[in-house]
N, C-alpha and C. Protein backbone atom coordinates (compact mmCIF):
# COMPACT_ATOMS: atom_id res chain seq x y z
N UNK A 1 38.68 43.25 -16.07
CA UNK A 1 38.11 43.02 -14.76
C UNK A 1 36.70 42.42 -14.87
N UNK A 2 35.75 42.95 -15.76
CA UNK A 2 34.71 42.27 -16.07
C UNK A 2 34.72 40.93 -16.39
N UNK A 3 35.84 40.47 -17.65
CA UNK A 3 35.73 38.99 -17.81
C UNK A 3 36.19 38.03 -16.82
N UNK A 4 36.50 38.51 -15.85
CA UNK A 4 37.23 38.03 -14.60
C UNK A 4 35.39 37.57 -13.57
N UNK A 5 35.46 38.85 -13.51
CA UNK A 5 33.86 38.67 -12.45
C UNK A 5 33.26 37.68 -13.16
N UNK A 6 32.95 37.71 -14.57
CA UNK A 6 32.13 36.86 -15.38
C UNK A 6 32.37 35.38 -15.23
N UNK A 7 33.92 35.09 -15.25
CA UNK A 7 34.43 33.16 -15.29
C UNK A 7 33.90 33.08 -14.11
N UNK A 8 34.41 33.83 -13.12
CA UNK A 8 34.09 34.01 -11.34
C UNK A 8 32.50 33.62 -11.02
N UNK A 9 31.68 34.18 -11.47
CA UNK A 9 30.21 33.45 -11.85
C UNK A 9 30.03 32.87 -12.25
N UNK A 10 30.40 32.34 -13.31
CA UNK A 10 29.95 31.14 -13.81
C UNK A 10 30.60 29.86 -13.41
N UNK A 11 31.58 29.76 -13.09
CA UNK A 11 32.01 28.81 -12.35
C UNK A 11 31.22 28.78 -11.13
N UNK A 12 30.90 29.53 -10.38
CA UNK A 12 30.10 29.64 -9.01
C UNK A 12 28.72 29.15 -9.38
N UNK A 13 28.11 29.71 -10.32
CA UNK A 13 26.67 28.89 -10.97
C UNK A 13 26.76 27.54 -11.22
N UNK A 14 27.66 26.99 -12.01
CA UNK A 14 28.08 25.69 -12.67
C UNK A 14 28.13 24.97 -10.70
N UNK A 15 29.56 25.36 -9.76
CA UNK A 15 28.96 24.81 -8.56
C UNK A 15 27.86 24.40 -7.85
N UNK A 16 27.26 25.67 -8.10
CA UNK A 16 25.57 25.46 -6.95
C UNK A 16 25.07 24.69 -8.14
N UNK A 17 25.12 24.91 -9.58
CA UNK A 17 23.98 23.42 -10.47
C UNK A 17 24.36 22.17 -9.89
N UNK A 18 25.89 21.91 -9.60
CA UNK A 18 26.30 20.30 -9.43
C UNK A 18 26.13 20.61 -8.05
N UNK A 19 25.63 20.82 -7.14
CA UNK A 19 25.43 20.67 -5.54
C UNK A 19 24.01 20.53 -5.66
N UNK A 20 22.99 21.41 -6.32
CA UNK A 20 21.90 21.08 -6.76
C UNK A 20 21.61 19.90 -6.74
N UNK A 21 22.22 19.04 -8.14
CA UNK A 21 22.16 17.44 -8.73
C UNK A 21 22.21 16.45 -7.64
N UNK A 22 23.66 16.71 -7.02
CA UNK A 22 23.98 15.65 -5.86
C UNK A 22 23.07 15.65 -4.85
N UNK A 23 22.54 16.86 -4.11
CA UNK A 23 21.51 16.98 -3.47
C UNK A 23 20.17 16.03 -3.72
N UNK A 24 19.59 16.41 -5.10
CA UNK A 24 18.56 15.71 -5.34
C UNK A 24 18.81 14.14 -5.80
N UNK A 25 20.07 13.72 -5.47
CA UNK A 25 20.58 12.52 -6.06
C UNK A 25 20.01 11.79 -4.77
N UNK A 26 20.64 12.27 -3.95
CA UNK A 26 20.25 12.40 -2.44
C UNK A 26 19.58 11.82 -1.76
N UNK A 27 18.78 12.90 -2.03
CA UNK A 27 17.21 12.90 -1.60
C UNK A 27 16.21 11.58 -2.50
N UNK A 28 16.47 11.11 -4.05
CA UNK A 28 15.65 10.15 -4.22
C UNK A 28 16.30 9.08 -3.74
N UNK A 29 17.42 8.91 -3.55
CA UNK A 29 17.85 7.64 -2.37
C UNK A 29 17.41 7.24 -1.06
N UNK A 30 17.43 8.82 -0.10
CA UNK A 30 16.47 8.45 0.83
C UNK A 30 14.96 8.08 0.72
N UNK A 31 14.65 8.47 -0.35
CA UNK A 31 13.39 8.04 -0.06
C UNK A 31 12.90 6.74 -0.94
N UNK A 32 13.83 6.46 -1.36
CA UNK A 32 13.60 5.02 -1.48
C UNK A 32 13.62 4.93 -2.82
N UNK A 33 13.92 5.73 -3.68
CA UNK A 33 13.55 5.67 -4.73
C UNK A 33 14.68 5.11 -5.53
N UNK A 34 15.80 4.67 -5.12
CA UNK A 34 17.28 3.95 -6.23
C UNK A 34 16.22 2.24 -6.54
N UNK A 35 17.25 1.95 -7.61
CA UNK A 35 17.11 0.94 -8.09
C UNK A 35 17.66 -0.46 -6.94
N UNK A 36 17.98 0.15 -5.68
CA UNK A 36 18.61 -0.92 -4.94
C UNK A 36 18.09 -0.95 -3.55
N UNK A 37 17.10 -0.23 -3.62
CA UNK A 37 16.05 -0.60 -2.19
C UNK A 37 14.67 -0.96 -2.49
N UNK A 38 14.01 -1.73 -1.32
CA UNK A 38 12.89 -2.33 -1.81
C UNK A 38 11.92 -1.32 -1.74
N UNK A 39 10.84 -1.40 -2.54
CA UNK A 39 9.64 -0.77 -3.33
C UNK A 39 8.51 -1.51 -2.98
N UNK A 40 7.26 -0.60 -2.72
CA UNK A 40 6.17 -1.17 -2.72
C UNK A 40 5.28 -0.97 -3.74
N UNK A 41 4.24 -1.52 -4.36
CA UNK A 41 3.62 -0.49 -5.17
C UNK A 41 1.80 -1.31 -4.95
N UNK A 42 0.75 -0.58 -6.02
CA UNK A 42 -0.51 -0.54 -5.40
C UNK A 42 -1.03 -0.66 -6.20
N UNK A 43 -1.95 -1.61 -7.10
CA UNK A 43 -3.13 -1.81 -8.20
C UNK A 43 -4.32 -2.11 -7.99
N UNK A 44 -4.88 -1.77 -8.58
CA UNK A 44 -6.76 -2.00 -7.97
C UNK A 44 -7.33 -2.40 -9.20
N UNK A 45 -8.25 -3.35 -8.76
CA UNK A 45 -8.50 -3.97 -9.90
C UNK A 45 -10.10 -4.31 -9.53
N UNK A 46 -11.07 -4.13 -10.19
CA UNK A 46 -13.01 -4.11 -10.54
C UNK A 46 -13.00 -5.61 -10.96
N UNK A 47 -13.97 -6.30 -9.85
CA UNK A 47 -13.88 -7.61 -10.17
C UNK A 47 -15.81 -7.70 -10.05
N UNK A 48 -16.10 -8.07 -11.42
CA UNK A 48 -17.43 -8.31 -11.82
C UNK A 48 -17.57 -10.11 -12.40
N UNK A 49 -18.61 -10.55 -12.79
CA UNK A 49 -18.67 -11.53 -13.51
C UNK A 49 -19.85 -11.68 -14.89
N UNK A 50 -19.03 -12.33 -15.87
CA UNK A 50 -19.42 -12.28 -16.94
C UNK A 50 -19.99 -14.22 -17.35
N UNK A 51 -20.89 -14.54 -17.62
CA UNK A 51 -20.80 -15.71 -17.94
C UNK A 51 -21.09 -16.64 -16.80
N UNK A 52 -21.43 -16.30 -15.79
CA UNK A 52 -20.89 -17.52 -14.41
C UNK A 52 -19.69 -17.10 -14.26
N UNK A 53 -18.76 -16.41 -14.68
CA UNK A 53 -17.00 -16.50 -14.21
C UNK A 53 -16.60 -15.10 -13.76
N UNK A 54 -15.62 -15.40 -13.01
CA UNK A 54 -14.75 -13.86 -12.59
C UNK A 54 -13.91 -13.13 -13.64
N UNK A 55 -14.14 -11.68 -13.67
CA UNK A 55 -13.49 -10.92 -14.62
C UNK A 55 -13.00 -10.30 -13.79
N UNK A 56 -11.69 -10.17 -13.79
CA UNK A 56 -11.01 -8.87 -13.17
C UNK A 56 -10.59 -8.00 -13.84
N UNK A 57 -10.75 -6.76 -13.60
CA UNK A 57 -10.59 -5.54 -14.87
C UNK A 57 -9.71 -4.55 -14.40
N UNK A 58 -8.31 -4.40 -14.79
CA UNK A 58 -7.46 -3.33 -14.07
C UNK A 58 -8.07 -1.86 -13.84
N UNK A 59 -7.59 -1.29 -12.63
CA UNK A 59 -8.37 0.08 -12.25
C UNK A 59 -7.11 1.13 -12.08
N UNK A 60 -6.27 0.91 -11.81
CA UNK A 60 -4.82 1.42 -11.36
C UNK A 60 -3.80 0.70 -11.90
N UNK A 61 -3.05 1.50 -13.02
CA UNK A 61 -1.48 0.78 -13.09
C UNK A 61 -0.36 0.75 -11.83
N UNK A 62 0.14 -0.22 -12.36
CA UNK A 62 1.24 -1.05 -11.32
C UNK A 62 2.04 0.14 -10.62
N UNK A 63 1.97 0.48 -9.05
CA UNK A 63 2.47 1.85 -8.53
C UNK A 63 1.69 2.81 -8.14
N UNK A 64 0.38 3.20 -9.30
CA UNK A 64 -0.45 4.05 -9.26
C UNK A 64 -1.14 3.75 -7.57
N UNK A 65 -1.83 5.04 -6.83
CA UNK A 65 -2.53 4.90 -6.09
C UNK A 65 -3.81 5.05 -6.05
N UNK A 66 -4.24 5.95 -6.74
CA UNK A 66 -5.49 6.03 -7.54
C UNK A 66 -5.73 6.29 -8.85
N UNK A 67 -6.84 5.45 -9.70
CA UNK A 67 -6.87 5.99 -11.06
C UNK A 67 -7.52 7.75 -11.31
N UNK A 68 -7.20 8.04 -12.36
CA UNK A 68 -7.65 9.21 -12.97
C UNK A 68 -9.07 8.63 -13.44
N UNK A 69 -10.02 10.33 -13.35
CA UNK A 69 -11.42 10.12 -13.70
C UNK A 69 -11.43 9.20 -14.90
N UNK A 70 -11.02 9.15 -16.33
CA UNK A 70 -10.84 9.08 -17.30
C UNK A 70 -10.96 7.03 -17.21
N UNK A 71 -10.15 6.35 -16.28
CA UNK A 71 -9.79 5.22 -15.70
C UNK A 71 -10.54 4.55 -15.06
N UNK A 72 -11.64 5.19 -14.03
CA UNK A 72 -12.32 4.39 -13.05
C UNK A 72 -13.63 3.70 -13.87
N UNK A 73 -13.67 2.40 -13.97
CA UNK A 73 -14.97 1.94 -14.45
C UNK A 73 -15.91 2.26 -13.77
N UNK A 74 -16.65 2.21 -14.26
CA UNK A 74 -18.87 2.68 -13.19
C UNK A 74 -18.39 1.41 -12.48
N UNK A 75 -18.51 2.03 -10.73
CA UNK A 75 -18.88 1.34 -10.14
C UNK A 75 -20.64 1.62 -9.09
N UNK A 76 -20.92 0.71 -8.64
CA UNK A 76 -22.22 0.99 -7.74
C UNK A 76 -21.87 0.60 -6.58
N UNK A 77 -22.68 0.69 -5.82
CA UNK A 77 -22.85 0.19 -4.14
C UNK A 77 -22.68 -1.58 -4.69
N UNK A 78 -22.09 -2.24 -3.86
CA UNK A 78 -22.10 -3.39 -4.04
C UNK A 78 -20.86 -3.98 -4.80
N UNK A 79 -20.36 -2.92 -5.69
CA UNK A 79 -19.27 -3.41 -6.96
C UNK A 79 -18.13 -4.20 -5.69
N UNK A 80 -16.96 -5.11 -6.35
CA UNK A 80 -16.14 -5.26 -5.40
C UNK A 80 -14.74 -5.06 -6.20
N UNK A 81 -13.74 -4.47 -5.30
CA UNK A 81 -12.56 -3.96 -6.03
C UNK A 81 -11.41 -4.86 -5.16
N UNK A 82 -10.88 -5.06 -6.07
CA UNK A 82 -9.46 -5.95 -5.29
C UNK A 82 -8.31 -5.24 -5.51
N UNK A 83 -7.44 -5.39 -4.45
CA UNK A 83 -6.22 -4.94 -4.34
C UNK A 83 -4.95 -5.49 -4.44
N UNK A 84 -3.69 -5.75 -5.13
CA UNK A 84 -2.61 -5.71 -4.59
C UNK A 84 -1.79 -5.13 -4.38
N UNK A 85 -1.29 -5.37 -3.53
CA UNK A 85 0.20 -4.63 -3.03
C UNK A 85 1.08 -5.51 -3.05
N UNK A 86 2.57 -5.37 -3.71
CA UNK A 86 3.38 -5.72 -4.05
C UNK A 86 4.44 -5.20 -3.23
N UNK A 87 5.35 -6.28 -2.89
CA UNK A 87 6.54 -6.13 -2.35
C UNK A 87 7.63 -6.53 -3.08
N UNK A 88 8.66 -5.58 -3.70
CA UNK A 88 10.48 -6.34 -3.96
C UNK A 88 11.27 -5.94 -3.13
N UNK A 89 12.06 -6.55 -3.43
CA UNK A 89 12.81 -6.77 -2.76
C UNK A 89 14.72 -7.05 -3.46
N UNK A 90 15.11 -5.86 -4.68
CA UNK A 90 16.06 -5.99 -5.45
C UNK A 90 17.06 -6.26 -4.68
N UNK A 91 17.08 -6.06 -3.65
CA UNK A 91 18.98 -6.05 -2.88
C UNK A 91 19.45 -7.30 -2.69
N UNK A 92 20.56 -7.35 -2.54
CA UNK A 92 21.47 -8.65 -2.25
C UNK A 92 21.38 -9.12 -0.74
N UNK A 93 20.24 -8.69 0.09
CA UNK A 93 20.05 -9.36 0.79
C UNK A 93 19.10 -9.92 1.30
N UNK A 94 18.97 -10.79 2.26
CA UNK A 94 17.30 -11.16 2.93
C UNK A 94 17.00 -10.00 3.61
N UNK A 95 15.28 -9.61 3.77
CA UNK A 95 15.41 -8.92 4.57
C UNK A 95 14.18 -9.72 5.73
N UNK A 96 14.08 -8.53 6.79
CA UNK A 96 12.90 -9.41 8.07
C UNK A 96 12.49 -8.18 8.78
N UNK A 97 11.96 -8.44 8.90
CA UNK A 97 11.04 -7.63 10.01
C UNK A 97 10.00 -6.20 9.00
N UNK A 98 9.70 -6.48 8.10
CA UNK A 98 8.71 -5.68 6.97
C UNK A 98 7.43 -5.86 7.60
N UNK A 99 6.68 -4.86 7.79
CA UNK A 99 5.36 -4.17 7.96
C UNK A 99 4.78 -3.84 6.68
N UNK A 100 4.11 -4.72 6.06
CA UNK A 100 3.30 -3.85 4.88
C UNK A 100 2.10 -3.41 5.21
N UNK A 101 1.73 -2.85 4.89
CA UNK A 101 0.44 -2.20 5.48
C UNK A 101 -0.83 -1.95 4.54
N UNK A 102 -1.66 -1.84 4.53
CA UNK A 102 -2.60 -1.43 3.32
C UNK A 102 -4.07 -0.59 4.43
N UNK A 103 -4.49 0.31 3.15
CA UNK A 103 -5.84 0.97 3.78
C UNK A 103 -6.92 0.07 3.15
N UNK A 104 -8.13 0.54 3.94
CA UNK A 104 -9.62 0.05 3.58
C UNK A 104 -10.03 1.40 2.86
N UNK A 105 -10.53 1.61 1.68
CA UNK A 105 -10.42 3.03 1.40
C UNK A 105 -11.89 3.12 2.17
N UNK A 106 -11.78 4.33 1.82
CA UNK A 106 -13.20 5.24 2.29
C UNK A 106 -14.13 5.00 1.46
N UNK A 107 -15.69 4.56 2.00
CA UNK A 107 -16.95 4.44 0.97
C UNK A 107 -16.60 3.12 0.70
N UNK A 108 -15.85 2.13 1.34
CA UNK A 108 -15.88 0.56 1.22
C UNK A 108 -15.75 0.08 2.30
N UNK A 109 -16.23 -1.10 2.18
CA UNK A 109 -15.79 -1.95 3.28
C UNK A 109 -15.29 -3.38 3.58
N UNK A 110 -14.20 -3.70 3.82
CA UNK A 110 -13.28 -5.42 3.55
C UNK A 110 -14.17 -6.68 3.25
N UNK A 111 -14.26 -7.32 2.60
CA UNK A 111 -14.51 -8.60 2.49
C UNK A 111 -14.17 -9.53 3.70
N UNK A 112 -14.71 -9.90 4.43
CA UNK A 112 -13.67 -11.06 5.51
C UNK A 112 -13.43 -11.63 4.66
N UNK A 113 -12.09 -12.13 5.03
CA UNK A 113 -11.38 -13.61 4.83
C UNK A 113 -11.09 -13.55 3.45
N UNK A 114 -10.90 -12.24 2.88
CA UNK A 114 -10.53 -11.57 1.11
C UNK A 114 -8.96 -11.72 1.20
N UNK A 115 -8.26 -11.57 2.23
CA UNK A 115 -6.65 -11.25 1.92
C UNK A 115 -6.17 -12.69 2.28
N UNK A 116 -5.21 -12.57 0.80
CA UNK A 116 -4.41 -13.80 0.72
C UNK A 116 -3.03 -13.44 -0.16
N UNK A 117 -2.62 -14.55 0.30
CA UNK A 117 -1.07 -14.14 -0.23
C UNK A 117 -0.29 -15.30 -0.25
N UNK A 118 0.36 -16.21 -1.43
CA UNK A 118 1.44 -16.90 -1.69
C UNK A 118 2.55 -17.05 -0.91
N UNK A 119 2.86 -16.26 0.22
CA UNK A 119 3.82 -15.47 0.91
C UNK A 119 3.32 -16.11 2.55
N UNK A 120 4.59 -17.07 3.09
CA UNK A 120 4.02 -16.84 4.23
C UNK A 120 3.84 -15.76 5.31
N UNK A 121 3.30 -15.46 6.17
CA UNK A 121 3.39 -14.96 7.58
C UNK A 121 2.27 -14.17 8.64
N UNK A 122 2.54 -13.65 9.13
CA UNK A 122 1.37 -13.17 10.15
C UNK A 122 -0.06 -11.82 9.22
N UNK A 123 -1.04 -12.01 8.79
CA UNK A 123 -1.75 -11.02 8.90
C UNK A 123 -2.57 -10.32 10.04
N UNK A 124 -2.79 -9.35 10.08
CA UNK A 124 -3.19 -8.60 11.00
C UNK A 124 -4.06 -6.97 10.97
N UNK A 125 -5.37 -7.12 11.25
CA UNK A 125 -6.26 -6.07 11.17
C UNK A 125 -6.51 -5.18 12.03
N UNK A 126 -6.46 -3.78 11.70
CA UNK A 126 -6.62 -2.99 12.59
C UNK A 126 -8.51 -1.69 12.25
N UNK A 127 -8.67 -1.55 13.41
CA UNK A 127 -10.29 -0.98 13.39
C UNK A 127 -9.98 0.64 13.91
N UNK A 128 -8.77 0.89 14.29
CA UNK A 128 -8.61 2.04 14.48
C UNK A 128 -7.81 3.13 13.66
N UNK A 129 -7.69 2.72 12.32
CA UNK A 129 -6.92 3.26 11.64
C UNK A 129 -5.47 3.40 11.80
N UNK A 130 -5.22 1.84 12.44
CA UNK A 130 -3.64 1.77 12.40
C UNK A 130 -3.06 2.21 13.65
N UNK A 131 -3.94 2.67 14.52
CA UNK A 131 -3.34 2.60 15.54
C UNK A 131 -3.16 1.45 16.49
N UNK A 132 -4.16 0.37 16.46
CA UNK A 132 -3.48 -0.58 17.14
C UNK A 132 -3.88 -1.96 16.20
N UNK A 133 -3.10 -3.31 16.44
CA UNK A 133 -3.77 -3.89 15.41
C UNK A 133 -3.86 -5.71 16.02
N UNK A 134 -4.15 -6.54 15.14
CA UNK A 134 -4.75 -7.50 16.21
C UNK A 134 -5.11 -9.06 14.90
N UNK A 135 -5.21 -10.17 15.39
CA UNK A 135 -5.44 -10.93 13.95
C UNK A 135 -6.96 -11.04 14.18
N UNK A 136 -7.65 -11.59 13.11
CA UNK A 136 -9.23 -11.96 13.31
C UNK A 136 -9.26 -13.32 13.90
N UNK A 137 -10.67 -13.23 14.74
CA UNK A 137 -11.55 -12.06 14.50
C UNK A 137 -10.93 -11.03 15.67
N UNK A 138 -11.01 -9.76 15.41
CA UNK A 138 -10.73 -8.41 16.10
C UNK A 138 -11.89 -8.51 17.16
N UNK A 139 -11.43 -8.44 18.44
CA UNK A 139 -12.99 -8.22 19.63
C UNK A 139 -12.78 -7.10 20.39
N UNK A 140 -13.86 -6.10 21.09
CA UNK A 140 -13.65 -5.04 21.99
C UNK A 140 -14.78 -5.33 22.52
N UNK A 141 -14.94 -4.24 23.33
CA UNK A 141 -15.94 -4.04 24.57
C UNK A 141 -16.98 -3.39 24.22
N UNK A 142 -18.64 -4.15 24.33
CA UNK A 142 -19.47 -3.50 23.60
C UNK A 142 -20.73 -3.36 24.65
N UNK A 143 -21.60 -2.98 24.44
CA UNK A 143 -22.36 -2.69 25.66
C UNK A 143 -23.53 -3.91 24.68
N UNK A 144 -24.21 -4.30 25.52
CA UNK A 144 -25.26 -5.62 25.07
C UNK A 144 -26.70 -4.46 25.00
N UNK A 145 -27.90 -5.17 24.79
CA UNK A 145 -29.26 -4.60 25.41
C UNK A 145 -29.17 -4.19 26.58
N UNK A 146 -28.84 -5.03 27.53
CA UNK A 146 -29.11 -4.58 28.81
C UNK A 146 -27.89 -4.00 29.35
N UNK A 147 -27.27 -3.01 28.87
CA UNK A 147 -26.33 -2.49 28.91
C UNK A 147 -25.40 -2.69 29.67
N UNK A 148 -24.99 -4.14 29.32
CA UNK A 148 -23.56 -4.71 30.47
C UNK A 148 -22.37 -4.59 28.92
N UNK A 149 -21.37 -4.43 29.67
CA UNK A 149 -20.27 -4.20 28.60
C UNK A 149 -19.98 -5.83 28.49
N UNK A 150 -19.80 -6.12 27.14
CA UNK A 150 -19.34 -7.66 26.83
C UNK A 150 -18.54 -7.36 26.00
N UNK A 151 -17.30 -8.74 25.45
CA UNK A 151 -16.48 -8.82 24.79
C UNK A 151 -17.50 -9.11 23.58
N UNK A 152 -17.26 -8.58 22.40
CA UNK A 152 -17.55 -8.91 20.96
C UNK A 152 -17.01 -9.03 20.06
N UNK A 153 -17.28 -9.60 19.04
CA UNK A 153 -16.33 -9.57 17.69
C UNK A 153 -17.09 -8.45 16.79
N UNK A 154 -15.86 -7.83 16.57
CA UNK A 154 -15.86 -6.64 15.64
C UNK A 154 -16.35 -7.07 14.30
N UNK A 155 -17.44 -6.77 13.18
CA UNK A 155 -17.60 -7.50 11.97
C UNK A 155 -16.26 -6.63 11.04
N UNK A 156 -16.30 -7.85 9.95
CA UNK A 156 -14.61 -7.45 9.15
C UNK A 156 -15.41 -6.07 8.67
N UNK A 157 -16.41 -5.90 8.42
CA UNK A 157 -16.41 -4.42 8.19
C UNK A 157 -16.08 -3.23 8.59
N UNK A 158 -15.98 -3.24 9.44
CA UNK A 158 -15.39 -2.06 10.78
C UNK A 158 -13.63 -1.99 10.61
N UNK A 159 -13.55 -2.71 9.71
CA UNK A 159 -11.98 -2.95 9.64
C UNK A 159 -11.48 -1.59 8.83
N UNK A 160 -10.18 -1.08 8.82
CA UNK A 160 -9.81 0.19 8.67
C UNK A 160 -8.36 -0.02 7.92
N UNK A 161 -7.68 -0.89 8.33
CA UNK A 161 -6.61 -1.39 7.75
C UNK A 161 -6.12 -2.90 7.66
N UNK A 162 -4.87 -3.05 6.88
CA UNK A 162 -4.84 -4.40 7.17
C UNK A 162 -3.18 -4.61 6.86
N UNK A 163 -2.04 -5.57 7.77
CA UNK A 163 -1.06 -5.22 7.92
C UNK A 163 -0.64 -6.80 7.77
N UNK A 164 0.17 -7.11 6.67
CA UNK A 164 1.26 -8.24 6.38
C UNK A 164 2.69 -7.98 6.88
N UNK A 165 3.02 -9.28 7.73
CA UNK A 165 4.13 -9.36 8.74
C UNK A 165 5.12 -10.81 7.75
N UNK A 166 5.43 -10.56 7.03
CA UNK A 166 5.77 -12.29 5.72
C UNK A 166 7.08 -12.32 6.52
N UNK A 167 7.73 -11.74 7.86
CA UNK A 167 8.71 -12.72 7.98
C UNK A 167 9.69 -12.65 7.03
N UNK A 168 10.98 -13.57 6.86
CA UNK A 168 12.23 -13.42 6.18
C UNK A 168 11.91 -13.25 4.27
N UNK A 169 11.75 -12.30 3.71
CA UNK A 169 11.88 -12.04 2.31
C UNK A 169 13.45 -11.83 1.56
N UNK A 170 13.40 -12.77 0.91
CA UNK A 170 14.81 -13.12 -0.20
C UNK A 170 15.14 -12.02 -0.74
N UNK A 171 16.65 -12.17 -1.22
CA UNK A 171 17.02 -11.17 -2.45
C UNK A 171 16.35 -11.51 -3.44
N UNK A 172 15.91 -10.38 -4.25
CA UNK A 172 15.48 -10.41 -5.63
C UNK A 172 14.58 -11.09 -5.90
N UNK A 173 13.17 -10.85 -4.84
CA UNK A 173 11.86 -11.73 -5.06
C UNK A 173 10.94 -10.60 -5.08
N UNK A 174 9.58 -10.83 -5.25
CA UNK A 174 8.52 -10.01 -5.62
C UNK A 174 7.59 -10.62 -4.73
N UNK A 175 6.93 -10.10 -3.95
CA UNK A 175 5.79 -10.58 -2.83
C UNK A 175 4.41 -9.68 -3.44
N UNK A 176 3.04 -10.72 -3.51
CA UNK A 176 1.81 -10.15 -3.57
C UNK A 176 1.00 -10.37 -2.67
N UNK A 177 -0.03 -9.50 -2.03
CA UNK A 177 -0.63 -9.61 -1.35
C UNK A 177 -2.14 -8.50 -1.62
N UNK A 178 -2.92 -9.81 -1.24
CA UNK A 178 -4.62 -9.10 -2.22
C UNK A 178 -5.22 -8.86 -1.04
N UNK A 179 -6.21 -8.54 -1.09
CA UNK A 179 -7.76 -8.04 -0.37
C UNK A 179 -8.82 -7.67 -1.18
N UNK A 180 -9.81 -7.68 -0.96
CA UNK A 180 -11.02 -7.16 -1.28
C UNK A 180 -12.57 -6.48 -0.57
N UNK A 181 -12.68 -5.73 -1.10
CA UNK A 181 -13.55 -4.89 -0.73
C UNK A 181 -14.76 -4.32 -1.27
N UNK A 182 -16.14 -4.07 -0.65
CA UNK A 182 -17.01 -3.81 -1.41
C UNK A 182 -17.36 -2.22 -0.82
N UNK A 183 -18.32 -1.48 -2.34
CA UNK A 183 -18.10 -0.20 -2.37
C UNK A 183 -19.51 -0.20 -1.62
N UNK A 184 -19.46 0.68 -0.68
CA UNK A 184 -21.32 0.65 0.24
C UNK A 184 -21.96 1.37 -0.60
């Protein structure tokens, strides 16, 4: 009767392990994580100059979102760090209507006219942290000296995010898209 209860468990264990598996098989599919949905990923890169010329110096491997202490070069007020974000796109089909999005981190502030991209389509900046967003220059309602409210242009500094609209992306292409930013 014992070796009975015993197969009886372990077969029941061996179940819940393989419901386990499939579960978490699952779950990295939804979230995007198979080899057959598109991926974004995030590198930062310390752009100084040496010589008269631009050095760009990796800060974040390909994916990474931030480097480890160990990783970050000395930067100062002033340093400027560039970004890309990368789009694939492995599947067998076109796709459209992609929102990429990127932050302004904190303790920096955008370069105007820094984001570019190989890639056609709409860019678009937002000053509210993504809640609403708009192309440059970005304008709102500002009060003057003599305190009449006027339309103004927002400086790209005030900028908070910044959102690529590229329109129809192919099967099995790779999209980049940069910015830059200086550390206050």
């Amino acid at each position: 009767m014992n070796r009975v209860l015993t197969i009886r468990m372990t077969c029941l264990l061996l179940l819940l392990l393989l419901l386990m598996v499939v579960l978490s098989l699952s779950t990295v599919s939804a979230y995007g994580l198979s080899k057959d949905q598109p991926t974004t990923g995030l590198q930062g890169f310390l752009v100084t100059s040496k010589d008269g010329r631009e050095v760009i110096e990796a800060v974040t491997g390909e994916g990474q979102s931030q480097a480890t202490a160990d990783q970050l070069p000395k930067t100062v007020p002033g340093s400027t760090l560039e970004y890309r974000v990368t789009f694939t796109n492995p599947t067998k089909k076109s796709l459209s209507g992609a929102n990429i999005q990127a932050v302004i981190p904190e303790g920096t502030r955008y370069l105007e006219k820094s984001a570019t991209s190989k890639t056609a389509g709409k860019l678009e900046y937002s000053i509210d942290g993504g809640r609403s967003w708009g192309q440059a220059p970005i304008k709102r309602m500002r009060k003057n000296k003599e305190g009449q409210s006027v339309l103004a242009v927002v400086p790209a500094s005030e900028y908070t995010h910044l959102r690529w609209q590229p329109g129809m992306i192919k099967s099995g292409t790779m999209h980049v898209f940069k910015y830059r930013v200086q550390v206050n």
